[in-house]
PDB file of N, CA and C in Angstrom:
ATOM      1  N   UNK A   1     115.365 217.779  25.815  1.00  0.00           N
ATOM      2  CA  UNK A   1     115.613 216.453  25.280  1.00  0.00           C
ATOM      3  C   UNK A   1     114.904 215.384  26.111  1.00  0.00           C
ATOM      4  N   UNK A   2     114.840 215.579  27.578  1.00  0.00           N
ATOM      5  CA  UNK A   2     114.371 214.581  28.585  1.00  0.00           C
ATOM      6  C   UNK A   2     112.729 214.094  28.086  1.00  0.00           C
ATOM      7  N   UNK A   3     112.041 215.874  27.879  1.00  0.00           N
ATOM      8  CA  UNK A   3     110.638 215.465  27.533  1.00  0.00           C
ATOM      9  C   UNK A   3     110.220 215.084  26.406  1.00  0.00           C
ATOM     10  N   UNK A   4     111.175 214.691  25.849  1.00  0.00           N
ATOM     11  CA  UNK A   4     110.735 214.233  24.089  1.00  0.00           C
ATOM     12  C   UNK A   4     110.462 212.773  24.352  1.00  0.00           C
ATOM     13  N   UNK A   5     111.880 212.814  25.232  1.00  0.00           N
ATOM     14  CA  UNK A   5     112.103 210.848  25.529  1.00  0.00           C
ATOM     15  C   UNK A   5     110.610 210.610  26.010  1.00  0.00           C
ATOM     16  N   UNK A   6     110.413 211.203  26.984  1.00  0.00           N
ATOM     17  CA  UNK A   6     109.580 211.142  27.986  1.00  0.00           C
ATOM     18  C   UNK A   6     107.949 211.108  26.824  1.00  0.00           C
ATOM     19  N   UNK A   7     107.806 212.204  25.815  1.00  0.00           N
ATOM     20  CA  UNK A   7     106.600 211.457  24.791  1.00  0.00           C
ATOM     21  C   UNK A   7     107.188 210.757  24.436  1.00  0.00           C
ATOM     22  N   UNK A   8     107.928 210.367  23.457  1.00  0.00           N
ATOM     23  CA  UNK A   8     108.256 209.372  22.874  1.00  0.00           C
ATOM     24  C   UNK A   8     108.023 208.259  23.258  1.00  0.00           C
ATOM     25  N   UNK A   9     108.095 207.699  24.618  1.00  0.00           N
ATOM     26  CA  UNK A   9     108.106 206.785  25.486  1.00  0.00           C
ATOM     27  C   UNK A   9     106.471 206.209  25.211  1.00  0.00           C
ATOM     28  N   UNK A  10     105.495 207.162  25.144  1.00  0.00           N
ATOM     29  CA  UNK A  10     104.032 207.261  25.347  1.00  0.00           C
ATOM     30  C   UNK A  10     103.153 206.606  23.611  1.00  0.00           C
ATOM     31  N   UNK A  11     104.046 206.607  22.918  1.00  0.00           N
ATOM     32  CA  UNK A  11     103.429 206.866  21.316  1.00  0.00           C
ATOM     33  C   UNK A  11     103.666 205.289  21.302  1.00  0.00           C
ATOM     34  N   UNK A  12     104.256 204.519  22.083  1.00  0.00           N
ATOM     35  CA  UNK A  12     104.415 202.918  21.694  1.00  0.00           C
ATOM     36  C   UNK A  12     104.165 202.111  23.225  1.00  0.00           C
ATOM     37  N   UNK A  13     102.973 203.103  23.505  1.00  0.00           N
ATOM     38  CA  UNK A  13     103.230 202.086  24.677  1.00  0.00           C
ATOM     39  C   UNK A  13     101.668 201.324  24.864  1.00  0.00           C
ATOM     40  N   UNK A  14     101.644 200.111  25.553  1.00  0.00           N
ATOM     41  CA  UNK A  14     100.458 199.039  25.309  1.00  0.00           C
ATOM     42  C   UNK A  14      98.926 199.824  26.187  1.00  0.00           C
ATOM     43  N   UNK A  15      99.278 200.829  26.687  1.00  0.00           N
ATOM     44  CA  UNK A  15      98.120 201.086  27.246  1.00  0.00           C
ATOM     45  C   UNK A  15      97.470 202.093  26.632  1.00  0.00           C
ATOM     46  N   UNK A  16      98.187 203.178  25.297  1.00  0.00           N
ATOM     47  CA  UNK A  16      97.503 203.548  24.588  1.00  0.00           C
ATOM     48  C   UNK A  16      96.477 203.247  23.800  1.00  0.00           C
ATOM     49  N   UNK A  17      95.595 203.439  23.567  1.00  0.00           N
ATOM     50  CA  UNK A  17      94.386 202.845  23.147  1.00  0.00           C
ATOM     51  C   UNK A  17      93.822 203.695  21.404  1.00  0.00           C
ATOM     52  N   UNK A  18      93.805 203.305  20.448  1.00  0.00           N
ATOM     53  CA  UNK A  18      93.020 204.170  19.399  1.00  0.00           C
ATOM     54  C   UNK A  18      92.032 205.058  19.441  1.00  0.00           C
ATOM     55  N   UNK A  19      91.329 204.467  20.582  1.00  0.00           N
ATOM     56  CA  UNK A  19      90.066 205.536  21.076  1.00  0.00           C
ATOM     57  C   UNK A  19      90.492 206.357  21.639  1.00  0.00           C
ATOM     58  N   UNK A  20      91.546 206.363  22.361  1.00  0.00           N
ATOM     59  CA  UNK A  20      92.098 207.317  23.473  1.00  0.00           C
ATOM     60  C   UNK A  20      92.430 208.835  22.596  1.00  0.00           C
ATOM     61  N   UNK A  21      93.612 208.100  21.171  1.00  0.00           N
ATOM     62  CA  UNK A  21      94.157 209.075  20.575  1.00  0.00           C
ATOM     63  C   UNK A  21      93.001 209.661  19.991  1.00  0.00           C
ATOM     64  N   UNK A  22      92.381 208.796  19.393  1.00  0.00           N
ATOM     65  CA  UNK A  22      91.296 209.984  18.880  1.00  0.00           C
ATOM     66  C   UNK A  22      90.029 211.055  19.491  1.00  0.00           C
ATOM     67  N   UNK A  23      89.727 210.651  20.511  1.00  0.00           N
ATOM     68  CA  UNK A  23      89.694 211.421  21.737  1.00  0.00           C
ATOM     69  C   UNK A  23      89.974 212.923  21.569  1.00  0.00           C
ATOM     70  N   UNK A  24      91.587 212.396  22.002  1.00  0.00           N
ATOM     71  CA  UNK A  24      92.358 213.366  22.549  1.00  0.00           C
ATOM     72  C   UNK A  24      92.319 214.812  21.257  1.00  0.00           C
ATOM     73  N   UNK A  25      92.496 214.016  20.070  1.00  0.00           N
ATOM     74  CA  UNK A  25      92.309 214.913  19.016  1.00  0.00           C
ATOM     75  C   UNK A  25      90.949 215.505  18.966  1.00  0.00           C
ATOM     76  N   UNK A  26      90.383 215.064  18.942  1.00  0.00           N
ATOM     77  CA  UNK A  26      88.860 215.427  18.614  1.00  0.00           C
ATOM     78  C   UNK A  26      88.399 216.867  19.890  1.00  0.00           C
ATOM     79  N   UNK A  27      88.845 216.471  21.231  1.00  0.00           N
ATOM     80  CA  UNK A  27      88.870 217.306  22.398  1.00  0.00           C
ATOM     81  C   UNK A  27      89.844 218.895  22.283  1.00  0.00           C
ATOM     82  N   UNK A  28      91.407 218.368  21.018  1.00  0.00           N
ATOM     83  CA  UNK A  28      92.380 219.488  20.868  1.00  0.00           C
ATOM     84  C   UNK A  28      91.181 220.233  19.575  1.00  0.00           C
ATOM     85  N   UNK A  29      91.181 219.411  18.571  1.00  0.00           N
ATOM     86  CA  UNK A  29      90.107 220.328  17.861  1.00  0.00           C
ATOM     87  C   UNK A  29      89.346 221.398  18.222  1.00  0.00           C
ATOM     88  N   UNK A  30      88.162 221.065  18.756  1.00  0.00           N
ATOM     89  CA  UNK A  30      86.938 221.692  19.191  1.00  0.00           C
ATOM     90  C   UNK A  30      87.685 222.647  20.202  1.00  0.00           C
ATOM     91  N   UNK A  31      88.558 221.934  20.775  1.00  0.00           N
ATOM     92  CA  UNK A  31      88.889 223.645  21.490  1.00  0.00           C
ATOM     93  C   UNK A  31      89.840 224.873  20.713  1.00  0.00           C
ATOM     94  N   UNK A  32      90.334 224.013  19.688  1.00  0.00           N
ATOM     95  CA  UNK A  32      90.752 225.260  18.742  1.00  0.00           C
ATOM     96  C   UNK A  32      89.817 226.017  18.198  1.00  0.00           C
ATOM     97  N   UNK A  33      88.604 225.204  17.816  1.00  0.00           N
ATOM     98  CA  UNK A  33      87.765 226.065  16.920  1.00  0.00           C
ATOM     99  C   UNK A  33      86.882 227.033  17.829  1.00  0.00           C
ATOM    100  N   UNK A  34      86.783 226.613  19.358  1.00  0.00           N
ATOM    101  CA  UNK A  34      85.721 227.179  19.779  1.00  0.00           C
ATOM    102  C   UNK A  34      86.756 228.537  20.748  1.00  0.00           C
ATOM    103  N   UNK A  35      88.076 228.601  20.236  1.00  0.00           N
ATOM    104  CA  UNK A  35      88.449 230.125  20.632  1.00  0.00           C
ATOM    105  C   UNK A  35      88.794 230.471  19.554  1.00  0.00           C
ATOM    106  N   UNK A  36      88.963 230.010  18.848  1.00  0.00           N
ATOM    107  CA  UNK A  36      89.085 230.617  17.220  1.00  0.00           C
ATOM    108  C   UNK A  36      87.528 231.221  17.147  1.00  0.00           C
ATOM    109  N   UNK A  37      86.512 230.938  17.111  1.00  0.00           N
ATOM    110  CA  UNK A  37      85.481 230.878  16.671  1.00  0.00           C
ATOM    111  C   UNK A  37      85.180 232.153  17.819  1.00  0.00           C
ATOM    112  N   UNK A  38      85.468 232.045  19.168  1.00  0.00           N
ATOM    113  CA  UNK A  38      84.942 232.657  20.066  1.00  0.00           C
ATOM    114  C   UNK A  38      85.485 234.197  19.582  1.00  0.00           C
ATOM    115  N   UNK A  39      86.963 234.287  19.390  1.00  0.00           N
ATOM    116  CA  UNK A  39      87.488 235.322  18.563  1.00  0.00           C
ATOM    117  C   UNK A  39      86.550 235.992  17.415  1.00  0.00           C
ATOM    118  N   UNK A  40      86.644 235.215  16.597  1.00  0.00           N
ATOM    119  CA  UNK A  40      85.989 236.102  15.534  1.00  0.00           C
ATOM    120  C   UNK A  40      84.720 236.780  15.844  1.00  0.00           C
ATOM    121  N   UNK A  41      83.777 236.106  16.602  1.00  0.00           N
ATOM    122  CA  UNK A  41      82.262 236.410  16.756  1.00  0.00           C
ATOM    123  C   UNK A  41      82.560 237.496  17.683  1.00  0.00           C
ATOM    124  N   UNK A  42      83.710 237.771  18.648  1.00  0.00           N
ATOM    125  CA  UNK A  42      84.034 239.369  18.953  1.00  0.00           C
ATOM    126  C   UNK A  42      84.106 240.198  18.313  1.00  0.00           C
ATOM    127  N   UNK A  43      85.127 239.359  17.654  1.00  0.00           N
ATOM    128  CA  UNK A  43      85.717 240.568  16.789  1.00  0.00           C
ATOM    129  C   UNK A  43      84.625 241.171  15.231  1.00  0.00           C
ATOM    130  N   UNK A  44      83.906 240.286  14.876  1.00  0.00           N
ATOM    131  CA  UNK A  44      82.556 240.585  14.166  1.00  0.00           C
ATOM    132  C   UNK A  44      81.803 241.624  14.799  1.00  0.00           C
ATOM    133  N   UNK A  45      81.679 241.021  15.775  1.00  0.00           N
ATOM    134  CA  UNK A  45      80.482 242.263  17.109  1.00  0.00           C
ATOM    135  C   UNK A  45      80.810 243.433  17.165  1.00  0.00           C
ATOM    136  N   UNK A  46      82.581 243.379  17.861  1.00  0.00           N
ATOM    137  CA  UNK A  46      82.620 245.006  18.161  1.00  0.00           C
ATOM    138  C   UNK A  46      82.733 245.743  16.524  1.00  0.00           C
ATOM    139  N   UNK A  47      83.012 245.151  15.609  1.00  0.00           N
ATOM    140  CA  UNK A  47      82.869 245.845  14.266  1.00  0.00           C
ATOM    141  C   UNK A  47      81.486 246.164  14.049  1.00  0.00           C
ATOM    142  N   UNK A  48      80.720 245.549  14.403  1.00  0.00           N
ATOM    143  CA  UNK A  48      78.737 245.889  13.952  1.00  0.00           C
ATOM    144  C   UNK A  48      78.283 247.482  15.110  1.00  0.00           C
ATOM    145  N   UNK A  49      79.230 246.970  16.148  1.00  0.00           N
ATOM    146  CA  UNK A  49      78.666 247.708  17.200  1.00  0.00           C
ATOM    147  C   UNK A  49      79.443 249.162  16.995  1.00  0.00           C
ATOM    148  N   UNK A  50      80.708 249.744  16.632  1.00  0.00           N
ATOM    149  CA  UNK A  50      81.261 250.245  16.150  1.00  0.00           C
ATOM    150  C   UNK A  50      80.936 250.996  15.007  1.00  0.00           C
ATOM    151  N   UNK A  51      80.572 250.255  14.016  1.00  0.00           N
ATOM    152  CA  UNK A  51      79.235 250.599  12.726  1.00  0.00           C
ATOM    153  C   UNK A  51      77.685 251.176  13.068  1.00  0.00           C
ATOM    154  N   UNK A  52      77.528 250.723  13.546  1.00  0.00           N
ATOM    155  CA  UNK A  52      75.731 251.194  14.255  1.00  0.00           C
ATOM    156  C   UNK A  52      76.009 252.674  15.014  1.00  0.00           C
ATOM    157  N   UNK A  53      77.060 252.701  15.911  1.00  0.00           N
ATOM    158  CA  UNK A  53      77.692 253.885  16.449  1.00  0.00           C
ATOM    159  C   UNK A  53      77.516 255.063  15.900  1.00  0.00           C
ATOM    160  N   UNK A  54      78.972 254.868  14.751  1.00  0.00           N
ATOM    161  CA  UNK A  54      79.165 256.053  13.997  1.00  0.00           C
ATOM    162  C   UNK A  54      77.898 255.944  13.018  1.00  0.00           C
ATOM    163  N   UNK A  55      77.034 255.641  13.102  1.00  0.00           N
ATOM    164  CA  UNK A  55      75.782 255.818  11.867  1.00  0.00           C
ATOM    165  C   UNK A  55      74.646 256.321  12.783  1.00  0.00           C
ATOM    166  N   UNK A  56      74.642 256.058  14.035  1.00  0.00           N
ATOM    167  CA  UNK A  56      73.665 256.965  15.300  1.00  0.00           C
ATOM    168  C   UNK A  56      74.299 258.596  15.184  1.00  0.00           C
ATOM    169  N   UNK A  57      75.947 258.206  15.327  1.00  0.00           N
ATOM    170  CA  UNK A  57      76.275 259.646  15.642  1.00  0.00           C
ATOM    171  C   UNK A  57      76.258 260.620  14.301  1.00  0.00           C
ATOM    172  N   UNK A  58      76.457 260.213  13.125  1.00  0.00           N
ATOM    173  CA  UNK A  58      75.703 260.999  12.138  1.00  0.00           C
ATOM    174  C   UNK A  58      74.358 261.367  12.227  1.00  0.00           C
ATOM    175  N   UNK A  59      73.236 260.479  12.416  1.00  0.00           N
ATOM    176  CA  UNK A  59      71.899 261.156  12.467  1.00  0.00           C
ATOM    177  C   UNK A  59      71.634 261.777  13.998  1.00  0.00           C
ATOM    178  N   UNK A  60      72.253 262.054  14.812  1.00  0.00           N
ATOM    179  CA  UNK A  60      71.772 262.692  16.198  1.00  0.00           C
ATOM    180  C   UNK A  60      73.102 263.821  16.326  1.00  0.00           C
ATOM    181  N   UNK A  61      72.280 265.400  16.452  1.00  0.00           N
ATOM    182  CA  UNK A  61      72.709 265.960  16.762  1.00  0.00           C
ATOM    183  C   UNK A  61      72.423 266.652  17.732  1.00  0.00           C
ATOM    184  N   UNK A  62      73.225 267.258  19.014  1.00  0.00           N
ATOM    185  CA  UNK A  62      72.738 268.480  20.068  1.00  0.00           C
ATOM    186  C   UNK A  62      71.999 269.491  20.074  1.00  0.00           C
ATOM    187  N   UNK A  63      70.855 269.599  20.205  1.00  0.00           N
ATOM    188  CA  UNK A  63      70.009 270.734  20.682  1.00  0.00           C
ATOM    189  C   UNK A  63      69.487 271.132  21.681  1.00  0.00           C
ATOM    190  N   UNK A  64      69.057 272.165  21.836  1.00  0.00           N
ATOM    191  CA  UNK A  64      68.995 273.096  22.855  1.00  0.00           C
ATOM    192  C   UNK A  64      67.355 273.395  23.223  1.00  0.00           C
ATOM    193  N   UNK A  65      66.992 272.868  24.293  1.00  0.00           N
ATOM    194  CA  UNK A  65      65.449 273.354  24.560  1.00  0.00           C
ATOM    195  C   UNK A  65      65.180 274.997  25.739  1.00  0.00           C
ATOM    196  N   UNK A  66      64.561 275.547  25.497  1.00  0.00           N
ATOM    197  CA  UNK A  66      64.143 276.724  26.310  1.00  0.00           C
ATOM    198  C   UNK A  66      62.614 276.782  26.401  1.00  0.00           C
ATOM    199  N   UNK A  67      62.576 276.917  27.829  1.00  0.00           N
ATOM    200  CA  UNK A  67      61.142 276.858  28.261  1.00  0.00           C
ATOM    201  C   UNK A  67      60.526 278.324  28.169  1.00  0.00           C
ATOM    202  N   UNK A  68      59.704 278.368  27.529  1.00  0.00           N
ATOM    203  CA  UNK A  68      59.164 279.291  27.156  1.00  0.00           C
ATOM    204  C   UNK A  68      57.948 280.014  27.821  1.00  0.00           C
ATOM    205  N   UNK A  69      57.263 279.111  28.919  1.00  0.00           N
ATOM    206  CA  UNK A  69      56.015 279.077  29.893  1.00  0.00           C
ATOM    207  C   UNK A  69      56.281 278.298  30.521  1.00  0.00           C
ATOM    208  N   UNK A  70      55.500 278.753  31.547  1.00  0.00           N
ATOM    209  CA  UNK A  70      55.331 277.829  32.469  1.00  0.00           C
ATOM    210  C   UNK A  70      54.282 276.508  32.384  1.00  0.00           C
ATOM    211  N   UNK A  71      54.397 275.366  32.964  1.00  0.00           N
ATOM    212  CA  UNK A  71      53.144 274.541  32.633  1.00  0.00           C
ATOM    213  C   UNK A  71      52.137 275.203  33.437  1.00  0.00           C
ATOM    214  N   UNK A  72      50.837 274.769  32.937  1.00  0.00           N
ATOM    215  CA  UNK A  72      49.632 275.350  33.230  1.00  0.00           C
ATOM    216  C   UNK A  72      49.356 274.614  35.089  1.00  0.00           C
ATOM    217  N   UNK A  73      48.845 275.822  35.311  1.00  0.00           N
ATOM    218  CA  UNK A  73      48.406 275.402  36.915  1.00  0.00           C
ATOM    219  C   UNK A  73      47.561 273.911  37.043  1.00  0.00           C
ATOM    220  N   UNK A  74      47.813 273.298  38.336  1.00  0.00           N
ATOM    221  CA  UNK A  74      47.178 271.876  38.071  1.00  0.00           C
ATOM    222  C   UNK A  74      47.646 270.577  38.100  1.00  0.00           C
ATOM    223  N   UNK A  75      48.635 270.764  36.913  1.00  0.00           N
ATOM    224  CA  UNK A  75      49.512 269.623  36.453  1.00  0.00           C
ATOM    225  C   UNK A  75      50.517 269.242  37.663  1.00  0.00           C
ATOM    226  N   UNK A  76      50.653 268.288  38.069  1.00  0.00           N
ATOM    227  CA  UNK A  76      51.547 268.024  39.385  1.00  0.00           C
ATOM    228  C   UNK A  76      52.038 266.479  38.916  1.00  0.00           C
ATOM    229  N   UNK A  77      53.020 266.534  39.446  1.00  0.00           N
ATOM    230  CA  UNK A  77      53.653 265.315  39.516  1.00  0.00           C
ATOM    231  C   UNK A  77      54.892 265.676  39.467  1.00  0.00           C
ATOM    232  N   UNK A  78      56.255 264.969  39.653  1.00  0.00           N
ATOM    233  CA  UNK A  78      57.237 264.789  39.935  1.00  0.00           C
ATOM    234  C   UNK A  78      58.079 263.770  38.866  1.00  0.00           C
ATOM    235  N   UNK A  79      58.602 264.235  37.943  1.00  0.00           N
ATOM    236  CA  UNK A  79      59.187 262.906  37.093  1.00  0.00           C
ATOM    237  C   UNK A  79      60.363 262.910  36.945  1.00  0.00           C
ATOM    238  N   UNK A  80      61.285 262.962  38.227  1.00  0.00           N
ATOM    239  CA  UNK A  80      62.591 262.457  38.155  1.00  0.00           C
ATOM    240  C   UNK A  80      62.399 261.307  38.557  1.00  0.00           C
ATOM    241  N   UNK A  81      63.995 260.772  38.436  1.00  0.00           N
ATOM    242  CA  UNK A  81      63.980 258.983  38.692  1.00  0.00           C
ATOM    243  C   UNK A  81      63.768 259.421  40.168  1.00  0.00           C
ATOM    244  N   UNK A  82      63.980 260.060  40.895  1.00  0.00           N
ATOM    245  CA  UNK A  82      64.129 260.029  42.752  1.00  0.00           C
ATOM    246  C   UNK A  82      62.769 259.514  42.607  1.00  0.00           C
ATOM    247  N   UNK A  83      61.760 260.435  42.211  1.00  0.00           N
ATOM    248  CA  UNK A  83      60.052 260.504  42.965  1.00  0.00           C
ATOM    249  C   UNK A  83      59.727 259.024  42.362  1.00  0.00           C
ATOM    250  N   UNK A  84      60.225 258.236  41.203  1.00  0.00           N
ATOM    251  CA  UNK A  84      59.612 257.414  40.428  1.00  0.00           C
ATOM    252  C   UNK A  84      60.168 256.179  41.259  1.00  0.00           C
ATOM    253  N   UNK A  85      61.306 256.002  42.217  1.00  0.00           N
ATOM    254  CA  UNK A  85      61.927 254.773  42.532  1.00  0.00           C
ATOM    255  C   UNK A  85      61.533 254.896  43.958  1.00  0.00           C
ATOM    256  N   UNK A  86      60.419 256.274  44.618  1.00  0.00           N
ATOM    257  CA  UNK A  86      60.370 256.015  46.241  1.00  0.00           C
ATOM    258  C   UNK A  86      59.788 254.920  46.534  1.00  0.00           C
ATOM    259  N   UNK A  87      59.312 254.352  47.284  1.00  0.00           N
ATOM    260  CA  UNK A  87      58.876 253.380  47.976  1.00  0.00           C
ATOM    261  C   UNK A  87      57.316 253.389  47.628  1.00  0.00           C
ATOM    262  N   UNK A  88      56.920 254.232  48.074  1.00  0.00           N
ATOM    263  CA  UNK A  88      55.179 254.637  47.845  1.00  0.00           C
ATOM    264  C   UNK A  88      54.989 254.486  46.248  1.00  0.00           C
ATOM    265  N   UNK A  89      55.773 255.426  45.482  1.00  0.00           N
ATOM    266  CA  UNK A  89      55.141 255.062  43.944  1.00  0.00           C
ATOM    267  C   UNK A  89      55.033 253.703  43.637  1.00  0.00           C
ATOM    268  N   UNK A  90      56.149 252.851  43.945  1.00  0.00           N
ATOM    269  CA  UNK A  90      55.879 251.757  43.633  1.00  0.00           C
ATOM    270  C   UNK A  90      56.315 251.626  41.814  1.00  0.00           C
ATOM    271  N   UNK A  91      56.788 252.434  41.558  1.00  0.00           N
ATOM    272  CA  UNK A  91      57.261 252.552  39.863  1.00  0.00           C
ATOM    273  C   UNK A  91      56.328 253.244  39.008  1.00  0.00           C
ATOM    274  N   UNK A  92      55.192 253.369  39.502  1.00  0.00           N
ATOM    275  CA  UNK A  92      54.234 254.297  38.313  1.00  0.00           C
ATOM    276  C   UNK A  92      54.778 255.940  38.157  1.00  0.00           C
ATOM    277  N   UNK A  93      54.549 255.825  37.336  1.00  0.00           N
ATOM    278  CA  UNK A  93      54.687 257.379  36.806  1.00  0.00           C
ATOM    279  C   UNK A  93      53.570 258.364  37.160  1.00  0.00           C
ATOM    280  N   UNK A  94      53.585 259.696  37.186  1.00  0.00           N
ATOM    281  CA  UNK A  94      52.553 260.760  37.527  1.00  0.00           C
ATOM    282  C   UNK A  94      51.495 260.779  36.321  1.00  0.00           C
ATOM    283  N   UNK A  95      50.227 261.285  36.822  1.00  0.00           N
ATOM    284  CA  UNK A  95      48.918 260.698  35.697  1.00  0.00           C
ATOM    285  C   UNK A  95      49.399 261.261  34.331  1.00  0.00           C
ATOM    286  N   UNK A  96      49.831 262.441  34.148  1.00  0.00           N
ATOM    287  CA  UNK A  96      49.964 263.091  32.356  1.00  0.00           C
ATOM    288  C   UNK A  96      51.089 263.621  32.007  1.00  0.00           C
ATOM    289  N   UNK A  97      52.027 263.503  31.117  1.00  0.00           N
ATOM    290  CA  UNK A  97      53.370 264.557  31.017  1.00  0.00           C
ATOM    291  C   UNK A  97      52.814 265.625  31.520  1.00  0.00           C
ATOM    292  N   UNK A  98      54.201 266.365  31.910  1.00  0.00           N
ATOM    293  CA  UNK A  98      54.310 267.516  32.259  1.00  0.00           C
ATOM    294  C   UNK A  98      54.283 268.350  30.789  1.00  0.00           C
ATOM    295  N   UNK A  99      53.373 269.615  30.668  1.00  0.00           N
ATOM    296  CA  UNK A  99      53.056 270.434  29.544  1.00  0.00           C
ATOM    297  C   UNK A  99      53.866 271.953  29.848  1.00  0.00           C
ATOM    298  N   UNK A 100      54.532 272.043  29.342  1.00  0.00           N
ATOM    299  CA  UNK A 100      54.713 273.619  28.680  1.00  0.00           C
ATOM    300  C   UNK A 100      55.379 273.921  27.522  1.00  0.00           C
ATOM    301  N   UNK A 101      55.055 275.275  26.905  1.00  0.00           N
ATOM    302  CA  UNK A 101      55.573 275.970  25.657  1.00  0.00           C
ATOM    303  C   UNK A 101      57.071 275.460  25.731  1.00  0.00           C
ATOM    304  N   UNK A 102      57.673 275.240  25.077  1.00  0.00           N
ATOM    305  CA  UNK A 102      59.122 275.319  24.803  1.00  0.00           C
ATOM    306  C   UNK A 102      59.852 275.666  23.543  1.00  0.00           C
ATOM    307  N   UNK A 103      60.688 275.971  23.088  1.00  0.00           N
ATOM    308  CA  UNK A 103      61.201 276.266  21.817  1.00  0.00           C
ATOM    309  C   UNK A 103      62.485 275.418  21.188  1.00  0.00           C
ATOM    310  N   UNK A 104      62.780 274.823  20.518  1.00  0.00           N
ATOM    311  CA  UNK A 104      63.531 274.174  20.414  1.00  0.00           C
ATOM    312  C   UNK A 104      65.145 274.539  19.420  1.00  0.00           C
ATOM    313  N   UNK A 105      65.708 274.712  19.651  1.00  0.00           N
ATOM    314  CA  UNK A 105      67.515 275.485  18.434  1.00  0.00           C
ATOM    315  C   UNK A 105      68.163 274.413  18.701  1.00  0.00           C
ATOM    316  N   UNK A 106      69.262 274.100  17.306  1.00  0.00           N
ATOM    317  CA  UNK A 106      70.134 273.315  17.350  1.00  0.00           C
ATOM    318  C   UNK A 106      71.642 274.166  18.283  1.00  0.00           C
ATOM    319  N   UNK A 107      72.105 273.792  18.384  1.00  0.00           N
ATOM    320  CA  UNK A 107      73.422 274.235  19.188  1.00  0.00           C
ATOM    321  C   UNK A 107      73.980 274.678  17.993  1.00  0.00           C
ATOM    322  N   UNK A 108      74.549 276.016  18.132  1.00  0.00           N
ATOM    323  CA  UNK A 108      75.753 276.706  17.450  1.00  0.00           C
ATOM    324  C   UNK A 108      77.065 276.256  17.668  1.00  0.00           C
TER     325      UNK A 108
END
């Protein structure tokens, strides 16, 4: 009851100003809309992102590679992330993929 008095007190008093109130509204607005707004554009997202998902995980399925040869003598290089992030590479990669036979099966 105290804090009603206590607005109440505020809605007739000479230092309120018209600009003030409308202000104040205009400031309660925009922040409704901009977590309202902030909401939905989540909640839009994780639905797209959610969608794109299950439509990757339909077209990609597990398979199975077996090396079948060896790569041909020659070919050198190293293409894990270790050799690619040392200091010396400097980020380049080794001059040519690595080549050998392989065979490829889907997983049973």
């Amino acid at each position: 009851m105290r804090s009603t008095r206590w607005l109440w007190r505020w809605r007739s008093s000479p230092l309120r100003r018209r600009e003030d109130v409308a202000e104040a509204w205009i400031i309660l607005v925009v922040r409704v809309v901009v977590v309202i707004g902030g909401t939905v554009a989540g909640l839009v997202t994780a639905r797209s992102v959610e969608r794109e998902s299950a439509a990757q995980r339909v077209h990609r399925h597990p398979v199975r590679a077996v090396l079948v040869s060896d790569a041909p003598h020659g070919v050198t290089g190293d293409w894990s992330t270790e050799a690619v992030s040392r200091p010396g590479c400097a980020g380049r990669l080794p001059a040519g993929p690595p080549v050998a036979g392989s065979r490829w099966s889907t997983a049973a």
